[in-house]
N, C-alpha and C. Protein backbone atom coordinates (compact mmCIF):
# COMPACT_ATOMS: atom_id res chain seq x y z
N UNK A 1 49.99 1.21 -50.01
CA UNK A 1 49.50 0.21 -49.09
C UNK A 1 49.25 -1.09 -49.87
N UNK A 2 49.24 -2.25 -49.07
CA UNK A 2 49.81 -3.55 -49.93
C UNK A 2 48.33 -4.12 -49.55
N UNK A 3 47.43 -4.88 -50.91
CA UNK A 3 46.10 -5.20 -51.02
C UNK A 3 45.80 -6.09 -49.62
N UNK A 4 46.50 -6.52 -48.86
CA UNK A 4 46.43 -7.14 -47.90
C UNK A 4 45.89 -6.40 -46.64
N UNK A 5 46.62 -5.25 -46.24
CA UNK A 5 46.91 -4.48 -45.68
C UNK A 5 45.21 -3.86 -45.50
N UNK A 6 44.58 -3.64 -47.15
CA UNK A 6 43.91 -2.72 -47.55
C UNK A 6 42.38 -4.00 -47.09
N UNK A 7 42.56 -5.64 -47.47
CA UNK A 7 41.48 -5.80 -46.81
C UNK A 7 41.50 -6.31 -45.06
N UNK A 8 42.44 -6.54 -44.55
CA UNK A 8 42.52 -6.30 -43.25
C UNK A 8 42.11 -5.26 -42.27
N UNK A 9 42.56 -4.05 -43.18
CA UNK A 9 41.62 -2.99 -43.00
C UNK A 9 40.50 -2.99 -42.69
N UNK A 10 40.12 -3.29 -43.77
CA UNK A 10 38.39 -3.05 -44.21
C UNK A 10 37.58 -4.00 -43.19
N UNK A 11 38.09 -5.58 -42.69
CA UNK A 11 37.90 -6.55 -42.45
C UNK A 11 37.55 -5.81 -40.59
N UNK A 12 39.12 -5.40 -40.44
CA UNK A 12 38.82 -5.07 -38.71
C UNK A 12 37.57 -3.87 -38.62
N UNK A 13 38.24 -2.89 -39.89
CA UNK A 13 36.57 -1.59 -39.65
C UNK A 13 35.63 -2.14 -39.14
N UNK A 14 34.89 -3.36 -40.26
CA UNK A 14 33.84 -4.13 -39.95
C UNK A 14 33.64 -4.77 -38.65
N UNK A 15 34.41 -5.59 -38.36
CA UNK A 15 34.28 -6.13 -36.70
C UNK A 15 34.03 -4.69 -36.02
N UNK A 16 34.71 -4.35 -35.57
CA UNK A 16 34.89 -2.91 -35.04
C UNK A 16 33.28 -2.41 -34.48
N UNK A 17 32.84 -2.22 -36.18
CA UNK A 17 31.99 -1.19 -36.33
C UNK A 17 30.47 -2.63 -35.88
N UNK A 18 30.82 -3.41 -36.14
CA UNK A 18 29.58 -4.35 -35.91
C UNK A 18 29.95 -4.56 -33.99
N UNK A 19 31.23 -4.73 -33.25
CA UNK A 19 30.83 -4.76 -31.90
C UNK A 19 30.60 -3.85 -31.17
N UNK A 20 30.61 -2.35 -32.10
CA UNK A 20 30.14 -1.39 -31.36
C UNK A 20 28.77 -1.28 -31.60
N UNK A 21 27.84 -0.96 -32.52
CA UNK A 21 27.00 -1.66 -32.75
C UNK A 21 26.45 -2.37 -31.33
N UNK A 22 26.69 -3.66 -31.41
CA UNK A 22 25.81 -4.52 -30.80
C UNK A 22 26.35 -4.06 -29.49
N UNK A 23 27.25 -3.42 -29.04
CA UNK A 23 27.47 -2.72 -27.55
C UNK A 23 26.92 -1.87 -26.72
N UNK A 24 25.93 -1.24 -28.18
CA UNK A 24 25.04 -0.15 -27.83
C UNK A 24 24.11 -0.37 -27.72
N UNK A 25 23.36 -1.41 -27.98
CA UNK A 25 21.97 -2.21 -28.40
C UNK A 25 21.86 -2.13 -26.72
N UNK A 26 20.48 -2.04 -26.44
CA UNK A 26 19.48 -2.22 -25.12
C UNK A 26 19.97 -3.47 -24.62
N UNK A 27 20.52 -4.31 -24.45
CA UNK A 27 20.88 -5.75 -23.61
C UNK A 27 21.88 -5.42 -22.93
N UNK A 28 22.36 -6.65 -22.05
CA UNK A 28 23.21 -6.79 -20.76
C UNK A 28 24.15 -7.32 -21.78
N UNK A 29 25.14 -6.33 -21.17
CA UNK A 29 26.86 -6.49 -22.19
C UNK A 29 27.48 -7.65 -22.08
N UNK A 30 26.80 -9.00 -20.74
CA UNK A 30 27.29 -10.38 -21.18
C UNK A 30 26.44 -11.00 -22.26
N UNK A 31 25.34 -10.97 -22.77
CA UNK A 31 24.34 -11.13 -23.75
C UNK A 31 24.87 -10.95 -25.20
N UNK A 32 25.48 -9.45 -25.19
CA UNK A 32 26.17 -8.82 -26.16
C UNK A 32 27.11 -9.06 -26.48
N UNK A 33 28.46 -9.42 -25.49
CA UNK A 33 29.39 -9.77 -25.92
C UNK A 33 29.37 -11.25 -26.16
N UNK A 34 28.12 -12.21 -25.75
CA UNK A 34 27.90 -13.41 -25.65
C UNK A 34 27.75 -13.60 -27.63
N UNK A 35 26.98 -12.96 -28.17
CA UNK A 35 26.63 -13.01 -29.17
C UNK A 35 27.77 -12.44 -30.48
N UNK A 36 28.37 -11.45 -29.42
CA UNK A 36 29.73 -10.85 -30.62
C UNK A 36 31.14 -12.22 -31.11
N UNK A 37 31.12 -12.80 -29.78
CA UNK A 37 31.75 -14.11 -29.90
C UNK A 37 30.96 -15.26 -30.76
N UNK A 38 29.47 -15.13 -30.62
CA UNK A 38 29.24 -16.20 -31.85
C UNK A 38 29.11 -15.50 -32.80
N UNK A 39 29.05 -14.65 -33.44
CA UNK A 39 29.21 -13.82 -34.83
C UNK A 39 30.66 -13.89 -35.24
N UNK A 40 30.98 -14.00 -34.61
CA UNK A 40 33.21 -13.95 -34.68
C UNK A 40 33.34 -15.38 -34.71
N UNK A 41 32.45 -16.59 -33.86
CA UNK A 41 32.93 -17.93 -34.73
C UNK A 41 32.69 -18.40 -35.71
N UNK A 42 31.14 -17.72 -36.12
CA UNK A 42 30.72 -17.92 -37.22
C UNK A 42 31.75 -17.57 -38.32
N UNK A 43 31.88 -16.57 -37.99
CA UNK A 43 33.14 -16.24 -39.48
C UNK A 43 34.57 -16.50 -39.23
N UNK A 44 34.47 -17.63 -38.29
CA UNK A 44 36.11 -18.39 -38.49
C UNK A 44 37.25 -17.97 -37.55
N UNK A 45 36.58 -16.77 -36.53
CA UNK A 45 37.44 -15.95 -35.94
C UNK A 45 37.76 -16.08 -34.32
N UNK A 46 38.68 -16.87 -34.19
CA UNK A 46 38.47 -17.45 -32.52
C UNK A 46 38.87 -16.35 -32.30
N UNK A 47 38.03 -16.13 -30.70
CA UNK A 47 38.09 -15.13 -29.53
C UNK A 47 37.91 -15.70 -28.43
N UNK A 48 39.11 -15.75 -27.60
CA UNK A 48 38.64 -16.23 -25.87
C UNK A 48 37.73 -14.66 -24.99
N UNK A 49 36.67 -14.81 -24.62
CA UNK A 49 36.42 -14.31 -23.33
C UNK A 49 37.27 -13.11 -23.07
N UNK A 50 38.43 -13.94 -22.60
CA UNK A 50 38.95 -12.61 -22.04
C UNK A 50 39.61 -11.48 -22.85
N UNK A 51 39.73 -12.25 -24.48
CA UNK A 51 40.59 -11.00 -25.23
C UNK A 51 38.99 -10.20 -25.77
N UNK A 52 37.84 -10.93 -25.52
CA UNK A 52 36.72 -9.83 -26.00
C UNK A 52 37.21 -8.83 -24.82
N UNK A 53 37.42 -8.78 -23.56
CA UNK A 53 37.05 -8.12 -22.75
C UNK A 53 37.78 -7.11 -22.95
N UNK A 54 38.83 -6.98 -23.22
CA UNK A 54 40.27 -6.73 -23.52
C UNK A 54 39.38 -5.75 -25.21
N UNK A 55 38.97 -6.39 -25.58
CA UNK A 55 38.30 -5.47 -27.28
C UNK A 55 37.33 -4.40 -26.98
N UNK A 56 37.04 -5.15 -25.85
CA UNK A 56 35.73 -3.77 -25.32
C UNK A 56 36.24 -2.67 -24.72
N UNK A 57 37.15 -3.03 -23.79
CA UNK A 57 37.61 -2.16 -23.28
C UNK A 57 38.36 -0.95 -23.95
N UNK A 58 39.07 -1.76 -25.21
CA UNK A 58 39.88 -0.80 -26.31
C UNK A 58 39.00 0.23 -26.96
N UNK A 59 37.29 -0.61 -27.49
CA UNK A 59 36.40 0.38 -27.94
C UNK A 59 36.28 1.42 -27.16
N UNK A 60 35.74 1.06 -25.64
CA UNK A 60 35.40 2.34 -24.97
C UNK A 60 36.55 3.50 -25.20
N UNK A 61 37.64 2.87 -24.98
CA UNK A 61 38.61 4.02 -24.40
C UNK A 61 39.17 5.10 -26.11
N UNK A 62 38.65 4.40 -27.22
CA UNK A 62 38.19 5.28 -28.50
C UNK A 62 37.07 5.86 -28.32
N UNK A 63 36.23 5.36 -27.92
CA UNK A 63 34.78 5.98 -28.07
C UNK A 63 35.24 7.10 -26.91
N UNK A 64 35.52 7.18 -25.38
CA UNK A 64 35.77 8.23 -25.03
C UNK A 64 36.83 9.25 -25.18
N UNK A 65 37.82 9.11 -26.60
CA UNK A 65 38.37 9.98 -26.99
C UNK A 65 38.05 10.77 -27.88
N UNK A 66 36.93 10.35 -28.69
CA UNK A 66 36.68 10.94 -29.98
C UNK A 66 35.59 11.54 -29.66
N UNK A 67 35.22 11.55 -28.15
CA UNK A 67 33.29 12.39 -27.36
C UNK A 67 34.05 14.01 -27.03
């Protein structure tokens, strides 16, 4: 695997694992995803709205494969 590869990796784990995370947290999932989009601009990473929605949706449908 090519070092690129290896921190892209590591890079999406992290998102990943931080919007699931904050998906699970006690708030209203526009709050949540309100805040996953400023954590993602903060680090340089444009996201429209609708491709979060589109990211959430991808989490769930892992999270209900691996239950």
């Amino acid at each position: 695997m090519k070092p690129l590869h290896i921190i892209l990796s590591v890079l999406g784990g992290a998102i990943a694992g931080a919007a699931l995370g904050l998906l699970v947290a006690p708030e209203k999932g526009e709050d949540t995803r309100d805040k996953i989009l400023k954590i993602l601009k903060e680090k340089g990473i444009s996201l429209k709205k609708s491709k979060m929605e589109e990211l959430v949706d991808e989490i769930e449908d892992q999270i209900e494969q691996h239950i």
